[in-house]
N, C-alpha and C. Protein backbone atom coordinates (compact mmCIF):
# COMPACT_ATOMS: atom_id res chain seq x y z
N UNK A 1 -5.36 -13.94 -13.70
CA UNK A 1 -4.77 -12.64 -13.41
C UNK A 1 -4.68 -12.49 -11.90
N UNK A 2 -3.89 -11.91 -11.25
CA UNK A 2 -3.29 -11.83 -10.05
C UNK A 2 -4.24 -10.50 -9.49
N UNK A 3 -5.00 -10.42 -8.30
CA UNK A 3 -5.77 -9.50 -7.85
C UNK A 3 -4.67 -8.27 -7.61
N UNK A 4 -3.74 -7.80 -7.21
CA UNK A 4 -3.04 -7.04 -6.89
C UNK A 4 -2.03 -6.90 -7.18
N UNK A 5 -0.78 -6.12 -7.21
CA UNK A 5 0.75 -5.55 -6.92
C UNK A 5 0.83 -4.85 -5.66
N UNK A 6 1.58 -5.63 -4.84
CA UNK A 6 1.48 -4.75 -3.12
C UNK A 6 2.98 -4.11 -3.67
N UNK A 7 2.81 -3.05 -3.00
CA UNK A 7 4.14 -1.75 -3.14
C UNK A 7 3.86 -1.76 -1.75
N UNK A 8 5.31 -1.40 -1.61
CA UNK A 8 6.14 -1.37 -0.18
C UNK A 8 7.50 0.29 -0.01
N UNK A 9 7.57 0.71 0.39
CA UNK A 9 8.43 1.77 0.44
C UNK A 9 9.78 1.60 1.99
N UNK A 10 10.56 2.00 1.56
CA UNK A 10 11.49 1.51 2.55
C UNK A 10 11.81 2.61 3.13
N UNK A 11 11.56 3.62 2.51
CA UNK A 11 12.10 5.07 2.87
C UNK A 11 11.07 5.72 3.35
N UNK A 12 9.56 5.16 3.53
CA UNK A 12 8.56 5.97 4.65
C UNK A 12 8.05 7.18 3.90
N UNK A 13 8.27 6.67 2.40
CA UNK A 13 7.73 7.77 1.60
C UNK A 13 6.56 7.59 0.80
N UNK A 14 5.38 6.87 2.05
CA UNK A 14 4.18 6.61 1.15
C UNK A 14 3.52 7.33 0.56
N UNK A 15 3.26 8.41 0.65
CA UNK A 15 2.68 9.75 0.49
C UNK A 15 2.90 10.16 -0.73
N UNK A 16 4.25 10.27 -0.83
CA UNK A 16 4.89 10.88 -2.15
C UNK A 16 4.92 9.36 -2.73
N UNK A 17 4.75 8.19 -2.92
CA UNK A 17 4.08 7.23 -3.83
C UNK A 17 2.69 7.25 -4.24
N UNK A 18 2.02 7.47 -3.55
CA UNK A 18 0.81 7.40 -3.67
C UNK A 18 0.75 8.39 -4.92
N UNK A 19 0.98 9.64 -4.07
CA UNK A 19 0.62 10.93 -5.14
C UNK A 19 1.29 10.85 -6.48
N UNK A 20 2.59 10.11 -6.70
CA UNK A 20 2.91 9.81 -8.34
C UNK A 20 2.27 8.99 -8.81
N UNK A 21 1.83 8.16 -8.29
CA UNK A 21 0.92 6.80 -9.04
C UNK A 21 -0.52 7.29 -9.42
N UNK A 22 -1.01 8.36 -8.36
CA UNK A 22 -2.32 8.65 -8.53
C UNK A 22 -1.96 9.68 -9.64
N UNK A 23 -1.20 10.59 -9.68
CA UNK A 23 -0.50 11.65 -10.82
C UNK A 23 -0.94 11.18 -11.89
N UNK A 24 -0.17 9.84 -12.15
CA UNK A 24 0.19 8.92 -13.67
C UNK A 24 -1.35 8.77 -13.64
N UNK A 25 -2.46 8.47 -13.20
CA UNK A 25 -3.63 7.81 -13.50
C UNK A 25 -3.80 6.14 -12.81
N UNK A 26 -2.80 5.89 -11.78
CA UNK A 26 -2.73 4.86 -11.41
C UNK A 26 -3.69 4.92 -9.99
N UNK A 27 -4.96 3.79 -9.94
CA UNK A 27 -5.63 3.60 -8.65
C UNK A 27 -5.08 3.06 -7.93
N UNK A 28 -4.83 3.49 -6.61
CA UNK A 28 -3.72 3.28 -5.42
C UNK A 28 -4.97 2.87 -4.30
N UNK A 29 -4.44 1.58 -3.42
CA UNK A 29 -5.61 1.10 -2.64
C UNK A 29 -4.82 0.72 -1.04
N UNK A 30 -5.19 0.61 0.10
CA UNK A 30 -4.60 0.79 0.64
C UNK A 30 -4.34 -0.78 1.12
N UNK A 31 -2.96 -1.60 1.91
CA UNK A 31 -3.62 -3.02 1.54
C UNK A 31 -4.26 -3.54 2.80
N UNK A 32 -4.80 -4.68 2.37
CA UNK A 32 -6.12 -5.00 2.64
C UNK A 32 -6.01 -5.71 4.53
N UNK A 33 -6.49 -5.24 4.91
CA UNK A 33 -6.22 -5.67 6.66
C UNK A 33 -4.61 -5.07 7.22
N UNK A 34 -4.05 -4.37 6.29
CA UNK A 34 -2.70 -4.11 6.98
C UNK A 34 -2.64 -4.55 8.65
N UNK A 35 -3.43 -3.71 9.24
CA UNK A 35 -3.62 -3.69 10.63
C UNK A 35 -4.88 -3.57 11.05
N UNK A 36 -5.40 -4.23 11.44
CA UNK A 36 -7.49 -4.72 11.67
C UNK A 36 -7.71 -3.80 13.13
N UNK A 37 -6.25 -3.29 13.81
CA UNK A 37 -6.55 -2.54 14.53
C UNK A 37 -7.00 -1.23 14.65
N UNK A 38 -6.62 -0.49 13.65
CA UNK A 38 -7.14 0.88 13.58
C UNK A 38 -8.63 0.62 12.84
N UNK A 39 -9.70 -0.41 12.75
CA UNK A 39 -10.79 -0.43 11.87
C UNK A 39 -11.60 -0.28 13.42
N UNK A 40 -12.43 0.80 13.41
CA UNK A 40 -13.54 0.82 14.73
C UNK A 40 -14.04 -0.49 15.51
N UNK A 41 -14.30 -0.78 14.94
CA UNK A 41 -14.69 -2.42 15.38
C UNK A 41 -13.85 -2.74 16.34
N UNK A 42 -12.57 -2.22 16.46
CA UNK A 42 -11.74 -3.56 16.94
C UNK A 42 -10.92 -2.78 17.84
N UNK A 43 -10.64 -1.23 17.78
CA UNK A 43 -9.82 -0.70 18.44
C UNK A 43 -9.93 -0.46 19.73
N UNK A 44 -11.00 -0.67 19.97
CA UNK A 44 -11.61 -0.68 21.83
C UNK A 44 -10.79 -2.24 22.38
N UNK A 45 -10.59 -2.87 21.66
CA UNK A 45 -9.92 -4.21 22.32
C UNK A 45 -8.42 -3.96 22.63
N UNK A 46 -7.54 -2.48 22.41
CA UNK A 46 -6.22 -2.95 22.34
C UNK A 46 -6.22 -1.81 23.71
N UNK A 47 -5.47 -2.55 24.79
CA UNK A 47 -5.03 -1.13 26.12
C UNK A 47 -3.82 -0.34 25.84
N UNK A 48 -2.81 -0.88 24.60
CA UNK A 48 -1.69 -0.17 24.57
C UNK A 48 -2.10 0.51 23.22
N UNK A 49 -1.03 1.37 23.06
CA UNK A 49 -1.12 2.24 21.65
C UNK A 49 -0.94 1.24 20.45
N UNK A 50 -2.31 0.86 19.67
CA UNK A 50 -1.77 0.07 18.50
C UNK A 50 -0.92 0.13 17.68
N UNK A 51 -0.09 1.06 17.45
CA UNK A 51 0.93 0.56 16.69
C UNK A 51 1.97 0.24 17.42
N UNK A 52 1.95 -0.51 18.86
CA UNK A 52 3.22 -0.88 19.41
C UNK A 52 3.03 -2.56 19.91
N UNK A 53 1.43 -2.68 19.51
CA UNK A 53 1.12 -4.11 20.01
C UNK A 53 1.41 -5.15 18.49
N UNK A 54 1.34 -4.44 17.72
CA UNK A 54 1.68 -5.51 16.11
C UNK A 54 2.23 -4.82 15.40
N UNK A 55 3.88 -4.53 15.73
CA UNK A 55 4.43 -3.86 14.75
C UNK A 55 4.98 -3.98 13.45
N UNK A 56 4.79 -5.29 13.03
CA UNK A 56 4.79 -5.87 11.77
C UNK A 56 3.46 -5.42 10.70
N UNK A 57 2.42 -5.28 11.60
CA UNK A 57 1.10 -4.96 10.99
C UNK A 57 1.16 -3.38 10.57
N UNK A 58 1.80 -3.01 11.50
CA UNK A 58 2.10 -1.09 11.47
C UNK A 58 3.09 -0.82 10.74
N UNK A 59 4.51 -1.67 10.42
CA UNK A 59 5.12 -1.10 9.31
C UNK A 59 4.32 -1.67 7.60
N UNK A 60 3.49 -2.11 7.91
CA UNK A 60 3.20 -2.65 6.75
C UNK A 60 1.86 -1.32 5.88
N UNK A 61 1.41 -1.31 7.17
CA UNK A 61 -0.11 -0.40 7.31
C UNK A 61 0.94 1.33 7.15
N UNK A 62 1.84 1.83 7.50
CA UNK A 62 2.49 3.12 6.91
C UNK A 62 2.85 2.87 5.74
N UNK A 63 3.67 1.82 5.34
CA UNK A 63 4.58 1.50 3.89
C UNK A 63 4.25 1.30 3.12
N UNK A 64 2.82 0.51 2.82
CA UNK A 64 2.37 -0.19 2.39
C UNK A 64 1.31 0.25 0.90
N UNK A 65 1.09 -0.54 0.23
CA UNK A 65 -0.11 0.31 -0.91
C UNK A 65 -0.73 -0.96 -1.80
N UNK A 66 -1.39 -1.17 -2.90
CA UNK A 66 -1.37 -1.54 -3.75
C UNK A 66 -2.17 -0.73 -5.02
N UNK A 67 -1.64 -1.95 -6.17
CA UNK A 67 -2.30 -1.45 -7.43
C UNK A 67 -3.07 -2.79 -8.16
N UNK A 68 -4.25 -2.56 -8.39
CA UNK A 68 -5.23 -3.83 -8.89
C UNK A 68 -4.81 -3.90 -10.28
N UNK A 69 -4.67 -5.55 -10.37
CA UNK A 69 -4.05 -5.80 -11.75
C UNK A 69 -5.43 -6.44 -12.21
N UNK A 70 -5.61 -6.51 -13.52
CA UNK A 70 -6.13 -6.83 -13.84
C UNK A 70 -6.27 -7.43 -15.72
N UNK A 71 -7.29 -7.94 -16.33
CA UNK A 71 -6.79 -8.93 -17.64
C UNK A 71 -6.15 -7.53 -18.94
N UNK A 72 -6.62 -6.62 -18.46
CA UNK A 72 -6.32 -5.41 -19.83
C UNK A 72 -4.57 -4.71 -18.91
N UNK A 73 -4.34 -5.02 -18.24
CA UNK A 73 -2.48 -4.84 -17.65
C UNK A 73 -1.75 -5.61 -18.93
N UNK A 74 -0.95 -4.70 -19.74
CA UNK A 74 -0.09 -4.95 -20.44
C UNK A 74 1.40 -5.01 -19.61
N UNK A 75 2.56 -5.78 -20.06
CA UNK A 75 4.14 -5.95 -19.79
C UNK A 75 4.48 -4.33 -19.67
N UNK A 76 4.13 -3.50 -21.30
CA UNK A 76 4.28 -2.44 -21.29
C UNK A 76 3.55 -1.64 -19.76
N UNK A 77 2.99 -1.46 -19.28
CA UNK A 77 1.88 -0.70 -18.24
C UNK A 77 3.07 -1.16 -17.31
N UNK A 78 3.44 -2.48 -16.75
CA UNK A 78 4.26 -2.68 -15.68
C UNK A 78 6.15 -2.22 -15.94
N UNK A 79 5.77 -1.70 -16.92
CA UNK A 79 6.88 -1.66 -17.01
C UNK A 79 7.73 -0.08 -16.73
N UNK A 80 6.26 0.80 -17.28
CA UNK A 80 6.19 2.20 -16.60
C UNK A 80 5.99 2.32 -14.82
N UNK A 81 5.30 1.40 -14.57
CA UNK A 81 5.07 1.81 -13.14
C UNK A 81 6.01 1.24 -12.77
N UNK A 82 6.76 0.53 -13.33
CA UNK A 82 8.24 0.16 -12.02
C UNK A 82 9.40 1.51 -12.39
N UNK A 83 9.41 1.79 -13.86
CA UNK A 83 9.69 3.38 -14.50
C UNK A 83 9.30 4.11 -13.09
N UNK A 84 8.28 4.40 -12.51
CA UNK A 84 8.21 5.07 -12.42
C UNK A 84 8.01 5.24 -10.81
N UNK A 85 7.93 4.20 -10.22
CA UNK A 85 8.43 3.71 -8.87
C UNK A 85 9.67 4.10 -8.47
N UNK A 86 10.95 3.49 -9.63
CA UNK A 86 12.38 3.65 -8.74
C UNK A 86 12.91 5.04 -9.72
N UNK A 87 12.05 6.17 -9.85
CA UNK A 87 12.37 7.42 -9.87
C UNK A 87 12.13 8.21 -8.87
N UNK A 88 11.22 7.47 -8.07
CA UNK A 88 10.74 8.00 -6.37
C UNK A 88 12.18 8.42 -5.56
């Protein structure tokens, strides 16, 4: 079984994804290192505004989401959340 489904939004409408997925009963996670810069540890190392030093990491870290798959994910289950994705 595949640890994840990364969701991506093109329209900068993570927010309003999140909140339908979490709506439906779906656990929404955020993905994993998007950007290692905003984690305390690490943000004292950057002199410019981090989201302008890895901006691949920063559109990923706004857009970005996932949903943990796991062995009880039925065809049916993926088949609502994509239902219910491109009604966004």
């Amino acid at each position: 079984v595949p640890f994840c489904l990364p969701i991506f939004t093109r329209r900068g409408n993570l927010a309003e994804v999140k909140a339908a997925l979490k709506g439906s009963g779906v656990e929404v996670r955020p993905v994993v290192g998007a950007h290692l810069g905003y984690q305390p540890a690490l943000k004292h190392l950057f002199e410019q505004p981090i989201d302008r030093v890895y901006p691949n990491a920063e559109w990923i870290h706004r857009r970005g989401c996932y949903v943990g798959v796991h062995s009880k994910v039925t065809v049916k289950m993926v088949h609502q959340l994509t239902a219910l994705l491109n009604s966004l």
